[in-house]
Protein backbone atom coordinates (compact mmCIF):
# COMPACT_ATOMS: atom_id res chain seq x y z
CA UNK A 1 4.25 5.10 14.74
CA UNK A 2 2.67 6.20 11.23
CA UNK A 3 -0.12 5.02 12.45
CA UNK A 4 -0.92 5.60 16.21
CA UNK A 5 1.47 8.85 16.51
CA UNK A 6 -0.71 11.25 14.46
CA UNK A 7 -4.20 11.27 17.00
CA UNK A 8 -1.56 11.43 19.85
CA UNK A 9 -0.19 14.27 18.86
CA UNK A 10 -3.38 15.64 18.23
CA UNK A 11 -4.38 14.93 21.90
CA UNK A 12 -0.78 16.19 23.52
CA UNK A 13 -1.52 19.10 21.53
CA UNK A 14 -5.18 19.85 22.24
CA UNK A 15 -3.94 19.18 25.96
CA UNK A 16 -1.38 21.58 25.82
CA UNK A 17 -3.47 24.92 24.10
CA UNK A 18 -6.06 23.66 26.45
CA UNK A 19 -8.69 23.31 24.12
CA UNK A 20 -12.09 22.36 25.16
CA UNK A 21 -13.71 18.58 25.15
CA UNK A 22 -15.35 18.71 21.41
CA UNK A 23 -12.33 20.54 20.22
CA UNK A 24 -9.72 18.02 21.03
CA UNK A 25 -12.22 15.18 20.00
CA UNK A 26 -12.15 16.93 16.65
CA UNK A 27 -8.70 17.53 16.45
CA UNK A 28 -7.74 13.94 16.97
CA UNK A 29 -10.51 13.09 14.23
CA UNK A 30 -8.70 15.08 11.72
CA UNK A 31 -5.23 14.42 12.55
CA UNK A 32 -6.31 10.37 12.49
CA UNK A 33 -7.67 10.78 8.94
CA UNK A 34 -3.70 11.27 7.99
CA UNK A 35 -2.75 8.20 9.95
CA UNK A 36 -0.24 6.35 7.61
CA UNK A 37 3.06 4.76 7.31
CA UNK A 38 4.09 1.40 6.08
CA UNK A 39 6.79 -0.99 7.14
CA UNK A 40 8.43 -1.84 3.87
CA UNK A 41 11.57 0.23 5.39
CA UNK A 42 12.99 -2.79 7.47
CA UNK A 43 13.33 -4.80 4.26
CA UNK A 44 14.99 -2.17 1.70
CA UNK A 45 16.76 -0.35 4.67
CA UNK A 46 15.23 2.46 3.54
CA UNK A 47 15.17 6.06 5.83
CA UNK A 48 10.90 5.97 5.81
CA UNK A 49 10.99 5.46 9.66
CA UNK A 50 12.98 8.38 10.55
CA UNK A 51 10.05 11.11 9.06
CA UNK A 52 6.99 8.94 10.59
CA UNK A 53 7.78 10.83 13.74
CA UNK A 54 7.79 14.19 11.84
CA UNK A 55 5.07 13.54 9.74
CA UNK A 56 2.71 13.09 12.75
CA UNK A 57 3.27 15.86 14.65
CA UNK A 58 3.28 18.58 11.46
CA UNK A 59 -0.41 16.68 10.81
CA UNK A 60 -1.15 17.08 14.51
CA UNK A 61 -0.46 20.82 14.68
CA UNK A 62 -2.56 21.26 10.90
CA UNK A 63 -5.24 19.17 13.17
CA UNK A 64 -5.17 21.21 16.47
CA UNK A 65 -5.23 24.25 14.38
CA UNK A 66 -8.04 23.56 12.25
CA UNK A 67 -10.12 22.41 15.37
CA UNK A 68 -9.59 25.52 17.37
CA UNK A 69 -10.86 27.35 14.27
CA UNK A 70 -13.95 25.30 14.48
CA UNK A 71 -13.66 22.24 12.04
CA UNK A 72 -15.22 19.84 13.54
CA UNK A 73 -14.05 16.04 12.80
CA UNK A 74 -16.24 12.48 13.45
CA UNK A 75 -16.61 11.86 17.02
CA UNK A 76 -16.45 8.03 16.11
CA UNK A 77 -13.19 8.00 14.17
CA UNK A 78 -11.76 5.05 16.05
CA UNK A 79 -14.56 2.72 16.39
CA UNK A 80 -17.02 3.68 13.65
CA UNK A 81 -17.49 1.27 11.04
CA UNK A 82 -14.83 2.91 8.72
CA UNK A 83 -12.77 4.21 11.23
CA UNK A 84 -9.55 3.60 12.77
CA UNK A 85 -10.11 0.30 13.72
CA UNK A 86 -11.96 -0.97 10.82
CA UNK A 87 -9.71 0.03 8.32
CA UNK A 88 -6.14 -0.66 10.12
CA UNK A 89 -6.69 -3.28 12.49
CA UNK A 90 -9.56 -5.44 9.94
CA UNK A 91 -11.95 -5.90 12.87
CA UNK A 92 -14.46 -3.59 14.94
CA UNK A 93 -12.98 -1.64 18.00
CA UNK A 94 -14.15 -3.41 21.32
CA UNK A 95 -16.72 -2.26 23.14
CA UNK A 96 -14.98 -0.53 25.71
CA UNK A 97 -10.95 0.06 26.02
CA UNK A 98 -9.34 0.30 29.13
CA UNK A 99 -6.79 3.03 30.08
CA UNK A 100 -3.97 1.36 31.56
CA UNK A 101 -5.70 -1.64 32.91
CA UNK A 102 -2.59 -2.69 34.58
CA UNK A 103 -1.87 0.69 36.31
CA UNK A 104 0.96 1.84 34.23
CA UNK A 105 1.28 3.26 30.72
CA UNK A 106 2.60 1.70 27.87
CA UNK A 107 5.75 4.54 27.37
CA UNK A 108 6.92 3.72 30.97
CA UNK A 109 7.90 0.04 29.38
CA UNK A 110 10.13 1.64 26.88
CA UNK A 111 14.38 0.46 27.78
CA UNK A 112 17.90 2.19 26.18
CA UNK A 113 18.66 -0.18 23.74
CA UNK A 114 22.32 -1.73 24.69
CA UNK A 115 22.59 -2.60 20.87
CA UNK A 116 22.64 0.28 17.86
CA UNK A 117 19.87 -1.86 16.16
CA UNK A 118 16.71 -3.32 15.96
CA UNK A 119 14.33 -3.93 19.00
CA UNK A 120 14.45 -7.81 18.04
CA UNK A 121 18.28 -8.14 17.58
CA UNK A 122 19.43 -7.29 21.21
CA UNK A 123 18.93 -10.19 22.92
CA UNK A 124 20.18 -11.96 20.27
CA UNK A 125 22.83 -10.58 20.34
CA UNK A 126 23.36 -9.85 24.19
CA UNK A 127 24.04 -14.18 24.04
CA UNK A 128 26.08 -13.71 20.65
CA UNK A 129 28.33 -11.87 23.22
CA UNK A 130 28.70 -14.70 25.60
CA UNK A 131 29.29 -17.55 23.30
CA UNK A 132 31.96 -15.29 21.64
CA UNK A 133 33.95 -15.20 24.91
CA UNK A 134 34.62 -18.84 24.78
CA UNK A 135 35.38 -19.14 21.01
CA UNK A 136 39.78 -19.15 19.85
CA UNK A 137 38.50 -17.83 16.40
CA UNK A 138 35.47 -17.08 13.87
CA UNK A 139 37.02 -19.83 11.64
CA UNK A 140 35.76 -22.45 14.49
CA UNK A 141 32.33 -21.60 13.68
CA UNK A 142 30.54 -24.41 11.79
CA UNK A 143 26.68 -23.31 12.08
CA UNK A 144 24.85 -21.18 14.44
CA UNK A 145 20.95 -21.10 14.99
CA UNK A 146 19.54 -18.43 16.87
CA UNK A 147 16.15 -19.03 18.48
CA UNK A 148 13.64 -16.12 19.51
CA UNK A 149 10.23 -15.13 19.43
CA UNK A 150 7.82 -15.81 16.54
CA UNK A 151 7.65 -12.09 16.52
CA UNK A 152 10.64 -11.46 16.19
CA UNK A 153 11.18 -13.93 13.56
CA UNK A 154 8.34 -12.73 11.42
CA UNK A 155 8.86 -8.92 11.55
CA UNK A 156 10.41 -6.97 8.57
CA UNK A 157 13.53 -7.22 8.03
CA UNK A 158 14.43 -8.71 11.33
CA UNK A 159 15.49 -12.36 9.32
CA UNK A 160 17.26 -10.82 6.30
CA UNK A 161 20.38 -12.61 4.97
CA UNK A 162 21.78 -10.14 3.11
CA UNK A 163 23.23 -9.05 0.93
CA UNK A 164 22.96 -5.59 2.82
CA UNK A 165 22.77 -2.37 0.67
CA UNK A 166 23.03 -0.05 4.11
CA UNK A 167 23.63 0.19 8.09
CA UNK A 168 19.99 0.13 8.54
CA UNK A 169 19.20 -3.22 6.45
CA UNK A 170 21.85 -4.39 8.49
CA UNK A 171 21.08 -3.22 12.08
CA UNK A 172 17.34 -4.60 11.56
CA UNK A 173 18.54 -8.53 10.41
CA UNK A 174 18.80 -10.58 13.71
CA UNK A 175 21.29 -12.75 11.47
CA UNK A 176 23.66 -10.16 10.88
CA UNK A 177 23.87 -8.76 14.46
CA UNK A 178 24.76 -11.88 16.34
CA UNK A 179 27.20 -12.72 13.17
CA UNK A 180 29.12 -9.32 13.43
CA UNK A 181 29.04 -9.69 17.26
CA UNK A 182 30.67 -12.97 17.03
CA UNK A 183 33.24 -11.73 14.48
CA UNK A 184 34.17 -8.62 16.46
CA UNK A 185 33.42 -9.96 20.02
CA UNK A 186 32.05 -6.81 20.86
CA UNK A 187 28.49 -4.97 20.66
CA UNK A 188 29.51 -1.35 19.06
CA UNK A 189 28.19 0.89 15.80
CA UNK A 190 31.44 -0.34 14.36
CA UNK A 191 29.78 -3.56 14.10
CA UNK A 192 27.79 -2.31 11.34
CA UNK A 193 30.34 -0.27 9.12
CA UNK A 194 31.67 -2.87 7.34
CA UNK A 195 29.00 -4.49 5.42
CA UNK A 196 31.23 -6.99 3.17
CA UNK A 197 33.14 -8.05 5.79
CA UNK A 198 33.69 -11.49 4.85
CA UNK A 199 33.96 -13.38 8.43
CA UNK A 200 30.46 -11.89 9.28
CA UNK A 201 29.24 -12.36 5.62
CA UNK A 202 30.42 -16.24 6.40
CA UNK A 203 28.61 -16.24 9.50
CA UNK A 204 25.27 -15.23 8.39
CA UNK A 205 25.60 -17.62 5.53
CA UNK A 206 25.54 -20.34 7.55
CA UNK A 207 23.09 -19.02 9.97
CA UNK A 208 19.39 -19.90 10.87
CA UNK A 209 16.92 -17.86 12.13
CA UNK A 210 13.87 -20.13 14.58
CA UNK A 211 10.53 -19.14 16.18
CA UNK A 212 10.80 -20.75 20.03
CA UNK A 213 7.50 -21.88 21.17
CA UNK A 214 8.92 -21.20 25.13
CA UNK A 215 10.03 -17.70 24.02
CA UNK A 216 6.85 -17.37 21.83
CA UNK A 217 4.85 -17.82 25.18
CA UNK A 218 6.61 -15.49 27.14
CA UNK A 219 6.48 -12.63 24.60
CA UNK A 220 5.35 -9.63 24.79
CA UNK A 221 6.44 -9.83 28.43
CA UNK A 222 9.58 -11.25 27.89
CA UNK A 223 11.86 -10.69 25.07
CA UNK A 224 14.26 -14.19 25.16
CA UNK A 225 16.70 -15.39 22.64
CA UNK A 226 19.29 -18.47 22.57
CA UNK A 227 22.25 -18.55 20.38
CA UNK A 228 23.88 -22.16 19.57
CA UNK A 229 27.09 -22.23 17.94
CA UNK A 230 28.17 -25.54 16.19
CA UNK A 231 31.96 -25.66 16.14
CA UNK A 232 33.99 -27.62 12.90
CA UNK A 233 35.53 -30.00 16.26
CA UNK A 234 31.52 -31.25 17.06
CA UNK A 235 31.40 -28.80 20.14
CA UNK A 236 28.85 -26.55 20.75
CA UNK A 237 28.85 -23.59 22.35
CA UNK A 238 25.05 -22.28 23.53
CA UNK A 239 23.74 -19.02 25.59
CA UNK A 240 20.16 -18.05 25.86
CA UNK A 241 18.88 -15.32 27.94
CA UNK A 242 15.56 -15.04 29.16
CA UNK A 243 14.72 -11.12 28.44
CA UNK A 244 16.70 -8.58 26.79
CA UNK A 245 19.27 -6.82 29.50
CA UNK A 246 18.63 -2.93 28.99
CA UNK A 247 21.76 -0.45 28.79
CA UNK A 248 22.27 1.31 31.85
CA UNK A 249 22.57 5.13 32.72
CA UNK A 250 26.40 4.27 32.46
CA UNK A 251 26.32 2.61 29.37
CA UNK A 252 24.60 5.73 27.72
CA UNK A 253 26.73 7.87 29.12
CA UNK A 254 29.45 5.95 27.61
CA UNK A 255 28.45 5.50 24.33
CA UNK A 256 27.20 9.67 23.91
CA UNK A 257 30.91 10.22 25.22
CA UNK A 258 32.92 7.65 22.84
């Protein structure tokens, strides 16, 4: 968002005071030269994320503003040798970039998260739900290894094991999720008030975290997840999902109302 939101806004912006051609190209120039954020939030919990947003669009409207007034910004901010590209992604832009190649936008694949957490963690989660269903009690619970996609393995945050300092450090570790949704039984924000509680503090202590290479494969497309529970008895209890199952109309509703 740090990143990528600033020369958006710049655009929507330039779109919407209908500014010419050369103007807009400018203003997107200057707004990307404030491009910035960094992901270290997902590990400390911290509150960066929520001001990336805000950031980018007081840059944007500095950027339309001066470009209207006739600053004029680098035409080849994105793919010059020290532009966007370069300097972000380490490698030269392609040579030419598609606009929705596949028909649709990006935004249009945007879902209402059914979990009050991170991207990664509903799926998860989602088949933490079903295997709690058939469990008599948390105190069954031997070991439990959740499988997902490298990404979601890898990401910030996403396979922290505590301990938590906040909500946030807590809603963004995939461990912690499926361990408070198997201690509660439920998928709710009071899943994440009680960050000592010692049945989900258990639980994520004797939880592992794997990259799938079958849910590896079908990511970015698919967002999968499997979550084995080893009982004390020798049974196991396992439910994987194959993408995450978005909330509803209903559920939002629901939740705004509660």
């Amino acid at each position: 968002t740090g990143l990528v939101a600033p020369p958006g806004a710049a655009l929507a912006g330039s779109f919407a005071l209908g500014l010419s051609e050369d103007q807009a190209t400018s203003a997107i120039a200057i707004a990307a030269n404030t491009s910035s954020g960094l992901n270290e939030w997902p590990h400390a919990g911290g509150s960066d994320m929520y001001f990336h947003p805000g950031f980018a669009a007081s840059n944007a409207i500095k950027a339309v503003g001066l470009a209207a007034a006739g600053a004029f910004g680098s035409e080849t901010i994105l793919e010059g040798e020290a532009g966007l590209f370069a300097a972000y992604r380490r490698q030269a832009a392609p040579d030419s970039i598609a606009l929705f190649p596949n028909g649709e936008c990006e935004i249009m694949a945007v879902y209402n998260k059914p979990v009050p957490a991170c991207n990664f963690a509903q799926t998860a989660a989602q088949a933490a739900l079903r295997v709690s269903h058939e469990l008599a009690s948390v105190d069954e619970i031997d070991r439990i290894v959740i499988s997902a996609p490298d990404a979601a393995v890898r990401y910030p945050g996403c396979d922290s094991a505590g301990p938590y300092r906040n909500a946030l450090q807590a809603k963004m570790s995939i461990p912690f999720s499926v361990a408070a949704t198997l201690a509660r039984g439920e998928i709710e924000e009071e899943n994440y008030a009680e960050l000592d509680d010692a049945d989900i503090i258990r639980l994520v202590a004797v939880t592992e975290l794997k990259a799938d290479a079958g849910f590896t494969a079908a990511f970015p497309g698919k967002q999968g997840a499997q979550v084995t529970v080893r009982l004390r008895d020798g049974r196991t209890i396992r439910h994987a999902l194959p993408d995450v199952i978005a909330a509803t109309p209903s559920d939002i509703r629901a939740r705004f109302r509660s």
